[in-house]
Each structure stands twice: as C-alpha cells, then as structure tokens.
C-alpha atoms as a PDB file:
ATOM      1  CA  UNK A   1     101.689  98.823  88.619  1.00  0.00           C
ATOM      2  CA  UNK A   2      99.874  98.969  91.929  1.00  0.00           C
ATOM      3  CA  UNK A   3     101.367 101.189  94.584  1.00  0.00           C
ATOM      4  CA  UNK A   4     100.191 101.522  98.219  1.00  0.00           C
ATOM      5  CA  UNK A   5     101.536 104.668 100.816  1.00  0.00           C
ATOM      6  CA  UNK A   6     102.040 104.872 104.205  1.00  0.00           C
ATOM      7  CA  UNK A   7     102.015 108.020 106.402  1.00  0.00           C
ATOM      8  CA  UNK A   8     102.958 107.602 110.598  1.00  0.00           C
ATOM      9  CA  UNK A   9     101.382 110.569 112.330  1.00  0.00           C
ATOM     10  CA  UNK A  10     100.886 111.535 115.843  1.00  0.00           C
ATOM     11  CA  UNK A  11      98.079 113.652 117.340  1.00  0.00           C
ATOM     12  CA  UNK A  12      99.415 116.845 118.421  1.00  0.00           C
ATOM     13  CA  UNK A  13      98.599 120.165 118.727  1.00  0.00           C
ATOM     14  CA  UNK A  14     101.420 123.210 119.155  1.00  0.00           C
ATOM     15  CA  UNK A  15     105.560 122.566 118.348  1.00  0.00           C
ATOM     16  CA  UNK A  16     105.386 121.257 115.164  1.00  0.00           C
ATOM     17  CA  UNK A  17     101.673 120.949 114.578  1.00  0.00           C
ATOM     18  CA  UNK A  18     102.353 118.295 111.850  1.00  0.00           C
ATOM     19  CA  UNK A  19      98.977 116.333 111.955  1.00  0.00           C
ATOM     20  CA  UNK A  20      97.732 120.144 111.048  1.00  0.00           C
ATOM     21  CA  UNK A  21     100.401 120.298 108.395  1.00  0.00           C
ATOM     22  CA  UNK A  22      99.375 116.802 107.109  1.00  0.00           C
ATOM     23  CA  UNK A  23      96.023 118.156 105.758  1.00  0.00           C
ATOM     24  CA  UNK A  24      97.822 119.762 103.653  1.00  0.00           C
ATOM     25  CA  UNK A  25      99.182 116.748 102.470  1.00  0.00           C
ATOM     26  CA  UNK A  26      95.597 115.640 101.660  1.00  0.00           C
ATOM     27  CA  UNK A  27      94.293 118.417  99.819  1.00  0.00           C
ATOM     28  CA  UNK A  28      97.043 118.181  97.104  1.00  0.00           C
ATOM     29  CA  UNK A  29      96.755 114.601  96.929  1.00  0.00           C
ATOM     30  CA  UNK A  30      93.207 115.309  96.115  1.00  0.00           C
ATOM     31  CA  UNK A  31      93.729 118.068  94.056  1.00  0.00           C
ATOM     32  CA  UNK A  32      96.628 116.712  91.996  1.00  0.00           C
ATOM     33  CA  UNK A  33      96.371 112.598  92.106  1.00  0.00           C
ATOM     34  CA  UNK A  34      92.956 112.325  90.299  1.00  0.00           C
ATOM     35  CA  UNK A  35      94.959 109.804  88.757  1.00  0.00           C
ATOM     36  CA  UNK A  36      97.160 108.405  91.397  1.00  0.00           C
ATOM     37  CA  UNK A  37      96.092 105.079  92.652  1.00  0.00           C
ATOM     38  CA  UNK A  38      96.704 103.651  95.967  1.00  0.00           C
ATOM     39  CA  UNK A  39      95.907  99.923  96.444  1.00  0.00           C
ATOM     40  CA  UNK A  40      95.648 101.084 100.370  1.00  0.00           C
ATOM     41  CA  UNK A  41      96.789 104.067 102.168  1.00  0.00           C
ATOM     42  CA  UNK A  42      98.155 103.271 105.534  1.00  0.00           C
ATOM     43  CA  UNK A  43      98.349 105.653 108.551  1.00  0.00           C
ATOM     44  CA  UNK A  44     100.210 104.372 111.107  1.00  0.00           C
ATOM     45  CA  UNK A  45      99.239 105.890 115.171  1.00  0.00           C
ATOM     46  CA  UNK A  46      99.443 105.673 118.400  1.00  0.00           C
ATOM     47  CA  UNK A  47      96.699 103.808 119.599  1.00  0.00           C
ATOM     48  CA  UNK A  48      95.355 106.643 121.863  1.00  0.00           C
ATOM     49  CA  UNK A  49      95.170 108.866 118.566  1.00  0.00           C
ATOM     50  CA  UNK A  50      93.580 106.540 116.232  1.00  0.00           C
ATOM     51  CA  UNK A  51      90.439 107.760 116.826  1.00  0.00           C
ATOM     52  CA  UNK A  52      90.635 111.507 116.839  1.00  0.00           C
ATOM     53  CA  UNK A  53      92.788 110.984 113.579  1.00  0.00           C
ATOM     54  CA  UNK A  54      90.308 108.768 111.958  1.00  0.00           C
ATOM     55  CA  UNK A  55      87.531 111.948 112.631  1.00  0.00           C
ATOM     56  CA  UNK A  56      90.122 114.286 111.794  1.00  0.00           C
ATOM     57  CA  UNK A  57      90.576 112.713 108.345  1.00  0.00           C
ATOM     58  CA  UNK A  58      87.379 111.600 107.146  1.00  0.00           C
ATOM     59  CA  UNK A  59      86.289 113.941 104.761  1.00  0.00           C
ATOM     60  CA  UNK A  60      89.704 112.446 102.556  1.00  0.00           C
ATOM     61  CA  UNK A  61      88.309 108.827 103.509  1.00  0.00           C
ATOM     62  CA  UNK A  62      85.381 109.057 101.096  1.00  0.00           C
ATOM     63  CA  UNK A  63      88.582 109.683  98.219  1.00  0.00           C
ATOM     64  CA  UNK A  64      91.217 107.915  99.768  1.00  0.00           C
ATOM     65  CA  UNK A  65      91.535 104.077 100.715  1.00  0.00           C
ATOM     66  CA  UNK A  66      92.756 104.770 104.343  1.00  0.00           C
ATOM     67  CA  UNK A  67      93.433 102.236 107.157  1.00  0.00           C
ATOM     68  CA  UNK A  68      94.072 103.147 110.410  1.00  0.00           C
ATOM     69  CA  UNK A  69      96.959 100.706 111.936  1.00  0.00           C
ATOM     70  CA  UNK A  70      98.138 101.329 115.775  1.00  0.00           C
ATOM     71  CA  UNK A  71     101.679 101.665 115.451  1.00  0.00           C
ATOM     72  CA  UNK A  72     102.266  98.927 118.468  1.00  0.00           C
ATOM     73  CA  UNK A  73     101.247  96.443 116.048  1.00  0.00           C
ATOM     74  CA  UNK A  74     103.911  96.800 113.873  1.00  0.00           C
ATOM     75  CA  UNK A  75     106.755  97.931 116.083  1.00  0.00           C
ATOM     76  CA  UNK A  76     105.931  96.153 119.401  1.00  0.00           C
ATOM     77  CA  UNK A  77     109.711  96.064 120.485  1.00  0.00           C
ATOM     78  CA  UNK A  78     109.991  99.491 119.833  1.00  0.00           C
ATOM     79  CA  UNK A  79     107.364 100.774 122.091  1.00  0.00           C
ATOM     80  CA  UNK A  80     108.110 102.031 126.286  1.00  0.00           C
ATOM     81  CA  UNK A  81     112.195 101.847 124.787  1.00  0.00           C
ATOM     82  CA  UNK A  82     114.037 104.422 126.150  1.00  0.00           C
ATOM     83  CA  UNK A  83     115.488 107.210 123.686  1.00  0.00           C
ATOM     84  CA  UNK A  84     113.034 105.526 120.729  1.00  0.00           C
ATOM     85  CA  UNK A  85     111.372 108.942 120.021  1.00  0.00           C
ATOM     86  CA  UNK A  86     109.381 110.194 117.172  1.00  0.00           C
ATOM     87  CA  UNK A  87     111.975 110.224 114.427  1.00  0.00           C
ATOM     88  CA  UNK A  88     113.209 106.814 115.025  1.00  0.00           C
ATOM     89  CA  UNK A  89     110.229 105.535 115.241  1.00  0.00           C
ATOM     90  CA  UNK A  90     108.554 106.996 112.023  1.00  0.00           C
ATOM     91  CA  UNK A  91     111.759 105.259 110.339  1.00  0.00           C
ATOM     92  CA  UNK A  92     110.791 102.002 111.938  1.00  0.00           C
ATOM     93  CA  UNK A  93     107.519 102.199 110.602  1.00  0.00           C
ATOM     94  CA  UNK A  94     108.289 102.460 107.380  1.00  0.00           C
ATOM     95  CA  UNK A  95     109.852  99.480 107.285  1.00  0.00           C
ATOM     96  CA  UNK A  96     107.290  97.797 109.377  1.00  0.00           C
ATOM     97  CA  UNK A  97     104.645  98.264 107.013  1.00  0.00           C
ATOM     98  CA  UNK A  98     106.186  95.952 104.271  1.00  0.00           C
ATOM     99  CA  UNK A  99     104.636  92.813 106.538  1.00  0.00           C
ATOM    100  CA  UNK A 100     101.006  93.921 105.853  1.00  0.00           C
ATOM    101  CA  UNK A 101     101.331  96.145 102.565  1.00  0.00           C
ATOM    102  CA  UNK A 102      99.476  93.984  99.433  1.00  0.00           C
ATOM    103  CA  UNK A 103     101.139  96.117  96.535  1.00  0.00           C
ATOM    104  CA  UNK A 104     104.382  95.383  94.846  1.00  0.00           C
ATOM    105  CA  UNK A 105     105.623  98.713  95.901  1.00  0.00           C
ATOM    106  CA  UNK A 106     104.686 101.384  98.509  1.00  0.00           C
ATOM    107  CA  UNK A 107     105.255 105.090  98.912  1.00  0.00           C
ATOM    108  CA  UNK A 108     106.751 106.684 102.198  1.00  0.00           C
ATOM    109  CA  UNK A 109     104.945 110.222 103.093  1.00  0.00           C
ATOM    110  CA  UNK A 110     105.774 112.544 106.073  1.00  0.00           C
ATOM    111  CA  UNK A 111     102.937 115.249 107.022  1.00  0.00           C
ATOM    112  CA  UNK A 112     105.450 117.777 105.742  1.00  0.00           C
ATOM    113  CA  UNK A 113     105.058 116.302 101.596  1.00  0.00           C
ATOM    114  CA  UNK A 114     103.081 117.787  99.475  1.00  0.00           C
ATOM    115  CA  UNK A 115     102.230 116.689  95.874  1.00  0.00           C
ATOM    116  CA  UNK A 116     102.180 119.784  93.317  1.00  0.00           C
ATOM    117  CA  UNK A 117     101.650 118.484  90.128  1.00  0.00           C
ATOM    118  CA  UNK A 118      99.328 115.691  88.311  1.00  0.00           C
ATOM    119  CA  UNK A 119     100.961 112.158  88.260  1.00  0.00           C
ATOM    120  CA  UNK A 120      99.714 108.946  87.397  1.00  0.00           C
ATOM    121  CA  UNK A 121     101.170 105.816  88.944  1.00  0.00           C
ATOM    122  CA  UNK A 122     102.781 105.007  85.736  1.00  0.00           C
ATOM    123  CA  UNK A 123     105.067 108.086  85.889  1.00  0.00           C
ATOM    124  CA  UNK A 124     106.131 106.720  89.634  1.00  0.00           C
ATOM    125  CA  UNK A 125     106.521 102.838  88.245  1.00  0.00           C
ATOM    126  CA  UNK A 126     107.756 102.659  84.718  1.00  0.00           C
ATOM    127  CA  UNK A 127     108.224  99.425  83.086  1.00  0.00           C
ATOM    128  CA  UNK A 128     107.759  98.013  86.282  1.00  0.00           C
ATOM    129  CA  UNK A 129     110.200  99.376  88.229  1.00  0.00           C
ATOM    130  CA  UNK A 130     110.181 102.845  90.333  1.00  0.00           C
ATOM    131  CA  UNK A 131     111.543 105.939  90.501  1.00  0.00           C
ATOM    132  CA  UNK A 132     114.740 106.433  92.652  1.00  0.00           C
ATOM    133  CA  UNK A 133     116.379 109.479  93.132  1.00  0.00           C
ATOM    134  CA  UNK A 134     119.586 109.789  94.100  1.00  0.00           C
ATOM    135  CA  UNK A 135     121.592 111.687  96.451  1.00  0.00           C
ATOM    136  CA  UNK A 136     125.350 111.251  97.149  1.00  0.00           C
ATOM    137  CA  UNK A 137     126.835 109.607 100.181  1.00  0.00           C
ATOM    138  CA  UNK A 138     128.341 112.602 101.846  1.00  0.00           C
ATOM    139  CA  UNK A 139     125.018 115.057 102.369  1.00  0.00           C
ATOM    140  CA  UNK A 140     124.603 112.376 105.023  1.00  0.00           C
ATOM    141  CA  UNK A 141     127.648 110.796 105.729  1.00  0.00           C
ATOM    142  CA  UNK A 142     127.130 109.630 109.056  1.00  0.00           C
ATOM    143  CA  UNK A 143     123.714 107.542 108.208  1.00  0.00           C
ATOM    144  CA  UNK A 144     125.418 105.682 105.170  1.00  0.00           C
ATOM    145  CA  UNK A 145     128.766 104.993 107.652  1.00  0.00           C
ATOM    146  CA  UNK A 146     126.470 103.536 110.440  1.00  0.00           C
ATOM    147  CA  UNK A 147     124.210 101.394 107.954  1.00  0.00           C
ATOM    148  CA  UNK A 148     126.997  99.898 106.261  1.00  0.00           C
ATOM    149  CA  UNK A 149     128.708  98.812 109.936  1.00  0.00           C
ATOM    150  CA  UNK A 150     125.102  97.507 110.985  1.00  0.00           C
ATOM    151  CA  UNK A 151     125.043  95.534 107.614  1.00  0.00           C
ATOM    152  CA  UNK A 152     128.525  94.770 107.657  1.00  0.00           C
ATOM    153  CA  UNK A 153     129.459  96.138 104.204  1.00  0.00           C
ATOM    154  CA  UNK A 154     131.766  98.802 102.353  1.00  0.00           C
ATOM    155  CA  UNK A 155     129.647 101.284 102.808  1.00  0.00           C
ATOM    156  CA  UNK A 156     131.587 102.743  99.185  1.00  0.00           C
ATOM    157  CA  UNK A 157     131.041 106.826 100.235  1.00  0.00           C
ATOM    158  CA  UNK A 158     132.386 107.425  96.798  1.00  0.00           C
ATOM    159  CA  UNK A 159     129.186 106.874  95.304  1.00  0.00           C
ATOM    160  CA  UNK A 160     125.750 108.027  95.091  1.00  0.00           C
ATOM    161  CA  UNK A 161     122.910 106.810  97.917  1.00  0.00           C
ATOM    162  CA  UNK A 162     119.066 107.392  97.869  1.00  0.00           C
ATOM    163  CA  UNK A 163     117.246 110.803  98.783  1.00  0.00           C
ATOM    164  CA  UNK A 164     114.831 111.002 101.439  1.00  0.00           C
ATOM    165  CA  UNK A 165     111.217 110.984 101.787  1.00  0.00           C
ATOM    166  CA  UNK A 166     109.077 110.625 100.215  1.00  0.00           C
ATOM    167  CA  UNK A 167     110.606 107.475  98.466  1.00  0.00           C
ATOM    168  CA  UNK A 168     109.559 104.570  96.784  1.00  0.00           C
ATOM    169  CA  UNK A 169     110.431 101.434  97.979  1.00  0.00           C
ATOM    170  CA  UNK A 170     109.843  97.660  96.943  1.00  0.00           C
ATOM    171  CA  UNK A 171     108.095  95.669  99.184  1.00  0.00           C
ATOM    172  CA  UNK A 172     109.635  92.277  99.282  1.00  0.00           C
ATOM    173  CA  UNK A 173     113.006  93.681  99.407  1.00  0.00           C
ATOM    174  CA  UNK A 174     112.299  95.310 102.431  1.00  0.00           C
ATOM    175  CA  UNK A 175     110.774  92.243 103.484  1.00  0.00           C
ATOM    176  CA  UNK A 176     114.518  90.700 102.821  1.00  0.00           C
ATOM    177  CA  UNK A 177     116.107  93.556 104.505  1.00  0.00           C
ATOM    178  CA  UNK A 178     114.704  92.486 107.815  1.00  0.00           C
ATOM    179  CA  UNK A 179     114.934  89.003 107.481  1.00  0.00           C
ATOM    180  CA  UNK A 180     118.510  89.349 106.875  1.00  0.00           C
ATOM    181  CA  UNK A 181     118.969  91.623 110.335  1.00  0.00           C
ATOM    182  CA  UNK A 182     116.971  89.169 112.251  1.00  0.00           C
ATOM    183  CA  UNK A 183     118.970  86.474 110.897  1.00  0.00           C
ATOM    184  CA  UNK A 184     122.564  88.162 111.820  1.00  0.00           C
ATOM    185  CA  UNK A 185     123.104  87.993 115.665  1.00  0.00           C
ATOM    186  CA  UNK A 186     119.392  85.898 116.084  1.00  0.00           C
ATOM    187  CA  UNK A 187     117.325  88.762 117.459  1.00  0.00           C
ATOM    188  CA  UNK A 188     114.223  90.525 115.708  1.00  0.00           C
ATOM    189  CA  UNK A 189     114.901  92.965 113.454  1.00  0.00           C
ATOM    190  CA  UNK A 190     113.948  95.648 115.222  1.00  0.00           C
ATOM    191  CA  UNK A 191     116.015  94.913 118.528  1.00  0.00           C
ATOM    192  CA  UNK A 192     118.990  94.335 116.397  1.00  0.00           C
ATOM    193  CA  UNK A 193     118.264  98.374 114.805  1.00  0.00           C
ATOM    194  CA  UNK A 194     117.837  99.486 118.150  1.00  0.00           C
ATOM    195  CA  UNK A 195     121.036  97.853 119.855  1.00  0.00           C
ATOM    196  CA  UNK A 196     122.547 101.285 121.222  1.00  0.00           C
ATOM    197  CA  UNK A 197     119.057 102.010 122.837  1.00  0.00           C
ATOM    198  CA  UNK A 198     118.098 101.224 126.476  1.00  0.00           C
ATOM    199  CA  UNK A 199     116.062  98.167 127.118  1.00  0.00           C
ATOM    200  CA  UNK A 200     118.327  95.306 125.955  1.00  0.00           C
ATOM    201  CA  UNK A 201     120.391  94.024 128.922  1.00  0.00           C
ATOM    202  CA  UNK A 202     123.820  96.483 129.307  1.00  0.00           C
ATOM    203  CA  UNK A 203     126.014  93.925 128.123  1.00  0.00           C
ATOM    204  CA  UNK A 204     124.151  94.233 124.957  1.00  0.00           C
ATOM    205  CA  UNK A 205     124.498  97.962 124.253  1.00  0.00           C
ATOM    206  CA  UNK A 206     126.879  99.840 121.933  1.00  0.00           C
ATOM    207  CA  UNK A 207     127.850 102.925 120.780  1.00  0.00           C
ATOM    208  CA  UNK A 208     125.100 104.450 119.275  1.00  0.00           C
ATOM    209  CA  UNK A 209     125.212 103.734 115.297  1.00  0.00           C
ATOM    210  CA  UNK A 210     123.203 106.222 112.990  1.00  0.00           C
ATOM    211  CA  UNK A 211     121.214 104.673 110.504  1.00  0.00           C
ATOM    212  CA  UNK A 212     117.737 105.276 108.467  1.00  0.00           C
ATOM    213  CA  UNK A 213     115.361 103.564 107.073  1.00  0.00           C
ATOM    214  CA  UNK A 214     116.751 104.555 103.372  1.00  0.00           C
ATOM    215  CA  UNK A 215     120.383 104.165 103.727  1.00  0.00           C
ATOM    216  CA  UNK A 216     119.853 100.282 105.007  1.00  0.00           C
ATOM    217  CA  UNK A 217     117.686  99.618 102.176  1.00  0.00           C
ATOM    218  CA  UNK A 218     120.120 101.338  99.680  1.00  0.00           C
ATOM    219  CA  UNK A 219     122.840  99.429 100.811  1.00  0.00           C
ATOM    220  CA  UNK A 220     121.148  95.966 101.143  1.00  0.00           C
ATOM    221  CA  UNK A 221     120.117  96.368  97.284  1.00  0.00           C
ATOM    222  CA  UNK A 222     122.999  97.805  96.100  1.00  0.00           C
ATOM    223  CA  UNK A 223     125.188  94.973  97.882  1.00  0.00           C
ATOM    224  CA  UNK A 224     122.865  92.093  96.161  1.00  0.00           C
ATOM    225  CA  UNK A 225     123.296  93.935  92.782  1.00  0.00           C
ATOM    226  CA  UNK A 226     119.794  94.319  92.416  1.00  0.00           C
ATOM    227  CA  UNK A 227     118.940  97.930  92.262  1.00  0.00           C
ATOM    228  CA  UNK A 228     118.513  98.363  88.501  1.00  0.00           C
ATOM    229  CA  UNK A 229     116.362  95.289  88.843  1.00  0.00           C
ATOM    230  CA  UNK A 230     113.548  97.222  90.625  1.00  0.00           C
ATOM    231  CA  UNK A 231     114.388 101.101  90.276  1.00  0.00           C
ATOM    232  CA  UNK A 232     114.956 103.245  87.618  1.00  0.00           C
ATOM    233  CA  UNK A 233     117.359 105.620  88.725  1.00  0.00           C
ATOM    234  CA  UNK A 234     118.044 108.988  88.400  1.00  0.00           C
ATOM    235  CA  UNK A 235     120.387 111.532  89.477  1.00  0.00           C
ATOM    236  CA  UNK A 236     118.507 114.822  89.001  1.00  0.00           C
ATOM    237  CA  UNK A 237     115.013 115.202  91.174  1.00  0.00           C
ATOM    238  CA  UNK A 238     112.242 113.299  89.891  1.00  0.00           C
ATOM    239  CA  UNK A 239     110.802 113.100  93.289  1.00  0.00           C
ATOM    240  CA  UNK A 240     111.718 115.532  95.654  1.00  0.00           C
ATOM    241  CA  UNK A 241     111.707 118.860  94.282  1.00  0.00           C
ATOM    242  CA  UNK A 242     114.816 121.204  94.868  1.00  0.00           C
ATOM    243  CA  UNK A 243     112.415 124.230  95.853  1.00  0.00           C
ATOM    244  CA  UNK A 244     111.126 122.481  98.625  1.00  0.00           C
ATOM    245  CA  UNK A 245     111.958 124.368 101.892  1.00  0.00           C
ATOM    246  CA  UNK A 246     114.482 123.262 104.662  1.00  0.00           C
ATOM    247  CA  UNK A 247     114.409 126.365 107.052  1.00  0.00           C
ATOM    248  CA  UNK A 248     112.533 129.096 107.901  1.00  0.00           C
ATOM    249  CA  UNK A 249     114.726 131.389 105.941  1.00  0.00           C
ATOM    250  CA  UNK A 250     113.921 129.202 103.078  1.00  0.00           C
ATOM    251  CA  UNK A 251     110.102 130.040 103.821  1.00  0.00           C
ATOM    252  CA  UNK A 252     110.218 133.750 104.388  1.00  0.00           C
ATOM    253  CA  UNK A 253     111.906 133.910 101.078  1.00  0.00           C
ATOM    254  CA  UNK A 254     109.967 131.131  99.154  1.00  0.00           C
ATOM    255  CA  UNK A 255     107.646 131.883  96.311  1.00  0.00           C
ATOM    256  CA  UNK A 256     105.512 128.535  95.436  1.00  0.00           C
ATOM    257  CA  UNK A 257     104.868 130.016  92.417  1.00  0.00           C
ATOM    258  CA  UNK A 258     107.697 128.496  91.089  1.00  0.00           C
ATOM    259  CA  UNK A 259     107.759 125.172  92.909  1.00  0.00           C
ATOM    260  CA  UNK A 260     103.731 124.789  91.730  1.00  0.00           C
ATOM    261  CA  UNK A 261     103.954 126.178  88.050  1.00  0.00           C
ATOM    262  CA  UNK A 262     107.612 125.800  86.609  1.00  0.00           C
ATOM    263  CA  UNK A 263     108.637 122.715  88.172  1.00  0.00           C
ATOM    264  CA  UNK A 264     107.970 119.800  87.064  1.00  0.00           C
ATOM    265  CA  UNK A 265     109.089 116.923  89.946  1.00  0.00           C
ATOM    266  CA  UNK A 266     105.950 115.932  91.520  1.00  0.00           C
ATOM    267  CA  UNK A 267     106.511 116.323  95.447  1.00  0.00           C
ATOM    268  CA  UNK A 268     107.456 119.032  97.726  1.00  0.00           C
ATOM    269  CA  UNK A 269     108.638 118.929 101.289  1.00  0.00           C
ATOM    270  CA  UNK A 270     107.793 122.273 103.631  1.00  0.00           C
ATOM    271  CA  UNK A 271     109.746 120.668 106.653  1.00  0.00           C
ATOM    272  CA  UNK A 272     107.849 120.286 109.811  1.00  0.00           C
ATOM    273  CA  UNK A 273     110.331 120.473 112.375  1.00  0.00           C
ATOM    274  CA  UNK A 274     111.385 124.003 111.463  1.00  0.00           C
ATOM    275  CA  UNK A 275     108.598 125.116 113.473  1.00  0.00           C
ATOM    276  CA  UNK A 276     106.564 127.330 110.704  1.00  0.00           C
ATOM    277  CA  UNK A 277     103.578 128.535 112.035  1.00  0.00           C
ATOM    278  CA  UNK A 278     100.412 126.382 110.419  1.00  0.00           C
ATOM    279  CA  UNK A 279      98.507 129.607 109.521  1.00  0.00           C
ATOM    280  CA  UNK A 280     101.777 131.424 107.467  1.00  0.00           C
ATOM    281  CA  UNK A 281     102.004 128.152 105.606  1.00  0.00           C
ATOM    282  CA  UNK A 282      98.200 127.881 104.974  1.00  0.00           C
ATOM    283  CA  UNK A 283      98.007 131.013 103.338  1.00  0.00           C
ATOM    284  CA  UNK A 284     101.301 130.770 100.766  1.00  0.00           C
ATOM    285  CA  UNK A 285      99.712 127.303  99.928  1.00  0.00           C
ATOM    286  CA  UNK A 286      95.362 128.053  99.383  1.00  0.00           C
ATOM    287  CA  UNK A 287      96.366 129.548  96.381  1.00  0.00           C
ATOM    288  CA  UNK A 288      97.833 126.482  94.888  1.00  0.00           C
ATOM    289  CA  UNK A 289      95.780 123.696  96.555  1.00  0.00           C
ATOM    290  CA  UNK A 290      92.092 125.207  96.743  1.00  0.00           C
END
C-alpha cells in the first residue's frame, strides 16, 4: 500500500534545537527503513528556511524522496495570526498536506521520532488499512472535549481516542474532515480551527477551544462509523513505543538498550521541548543508529 510522510520543521538553532534533533530522525530512517517506502516525503518550512534546510538535509535526499513545501502554501490563513505559534501550526500542517499528498495514506513525523526497528510498509498498512493505536479519552481530556464542541458531537469520553504522533492517517478522510469544517459556519477550514485566535473581526472570537489535529480526525471517523473501514486498531503500542521519553528525568534514567533491542513497536519519541541538550542525546543514540 503506498504511504507518503510529512515532517514541518523550522530552522533554529539553541531552545529546543529540533531541526538538530531531526537528523536523528534521518539516520534511523536510513538505518532501519531499508524497506520502508515513501511515495514522497514532505517537509513542510518557512519559506526563509527552505533553503538552509534543503542543504542541511541533502545527504538523506540521495535516499529519501524529499520535497521541500513553504508552509504559507498550505496554511495561508494561518500565517501573521496572532497567538498561531509553532505547535498550532505544526498541527495545521498536518492536515494541510492531505490537498497535495498522492498516496492513499500518509505518516505524521515530529523531529523528536525516531524509528528503532526494521518495518516494511506492509507492517504499517495491513490488508489495506493502517495501524491505529489507541489511547483513551482522558490522558487528554481537554483536546477530545474541545474537538467534539468544534464538530458538534458527543465527544463519548468513555471510550478510547487515537495516540499521538507519529500517526497514520488516511488521506481522503482528512480531505472530508475539512470540507466538512469549511462547510459548517461557511468559512475555510482553517479560519473556522482558529476562531478563538486574533485576526477574525472581535465579534467573531470565542473562548479559546483546545483541539488537535488527531482528536478532530478521531472523532469525524468515529462519528461516520468508518474507522474499522480504514484502520486496524489496536489498544497496546504498535506505534509509539512506551519507552519513549517524556521528561528529562525520563532521559537521565533511560537506557535505549531496551527501547532498541527488546521492544518491538517500531517508533520512539525523545521529546523535543524538554530541552535535552543535542550532544547528551547524540551520544545515548550513535550506538544504536551508526
């Protein structure tokens, strides 16, 4: 089954450092994904970036069928909004992308995911349909409670809701998803996500409603009863591994010994925004990706 990916990533050096932590990113795709196939890999950039990215990256274009999209082309009424930062609009993005991507379904990466293990795209997309992996309602509670009011539906916090990224996610229902909140109060998509933002008239604005990009997608499937027809899900990690790290007391105490030769679920998240310095996770990770 093809399978495309996208990644949004900004140029920057210091905080974070995540365009440093998204080589990482690289090297275990090309150390582990021989025999992952990506119909196209999107990253998505600020226009003023694209260019030191594209050098930046390269050496993984020669394995890797990259394409370099400026981010204002697919989220024009996103951009000069105030209080639209990075998160929100990485989120955007990754719905975005569904207008251009070719594939029947595409992967979501953040510069934090690393793959650890050798997959195929068959073991992502079985019998046509891809790996979900759950996560109940109430880790989050507040993103599944906002999406269902933007939706307008029971948002039914009794039962289970999608993980995170990375995530697969089926192309034309995305494509639905924003047809259907363009279609609601007659704006675009976007401006009806980004409602409690500045930049709409006042009269417009409203309390600010949390939402992501996989809780509205969750809950537009779910609500058509199609999710078995395009996911196989699960309830245990088949995607996100549970020795990925969340903190930095997670990292100081983290052997990837374990996450790289015991367990078996294919991706790993070292989170970005905890601020762990670039060289610290460099050297836990040569080891395992060299």
């Amino acid at each position: 089954m093809n399978l495309s990916a996208v990644l949004p990533l900004k140029f920057e050096k210091g905080k974070t450092n995540s365009f440093e932590q998204c080589k990482l990113l690289f090297q275990s795709l090309l150390k582990f994904g021989q025999n992952l196939h990506f119909e196209e890999f999107l990253v998505v950039t600020p226009k003023q970036d694209m260019a030191s990215i594209e050098q930046e990256l390269e050496l993984y274009s020669a394995h890797l069928p990259l394409r370099f999209i400026d981010e204002k082309n697919l989220i024009p009424d996103a951009m000069n909004r105030k209080g639209v930062g990075g998160w929100r609009k990485q989120q955007l993005i990754k719905l975005a992308v569904s207008s251009i991507v070719r594939s029947t379904y595409y992967i979501t990466f953040d510069a934090d995911v690393l793959l650890k293990n050798t997959i195929s795209n068959e073991d992502l997309i079985i019998n046509g349909k891809a790996l979900l992996q759950h996560q109940h309602k109430s880790v989050r509670p507040l993103w599944w409670k906002g999406s269902a009011e933007i939706l307008k539906v029971d948002p039914e916090m009794d039962t289970l809701g999608m993980n995170v990224t990375p995530a697969i996610l089926h192309t034309q229902t995305v494509q639905n998803l924003k047809n259907h909140l363009s279609q609601m109060e007659g704006r675009t998509w976007i401006n009806q996500l980004l409602l409690s933002y500045h930049g709409l008239p006042k009269s417009l604005w409203k309390k600010s409603i949390p939402w992501t990009e996989y809780s509205l997608y969750y809950l537009f499937l779910s609500n058509l009863g199609k999710l078995e027809e395009v996911h196989q899900l699960a309830k245990k990690p088949v995607l996100v591994s549970s020795k990925s790290v969340w903190s930095t007391v997670d990292f100081d105490q983290w052997d990837p010994t374990i996450a790289f030769q015991q367990d078996k679920v294919p991706f790993l998240v070292v989170q970005s925004n905890k601020q762990i310095p670039i060289e610290n996770l460099r050297d836990k990770l040569s080891p395992y990706l060299n």
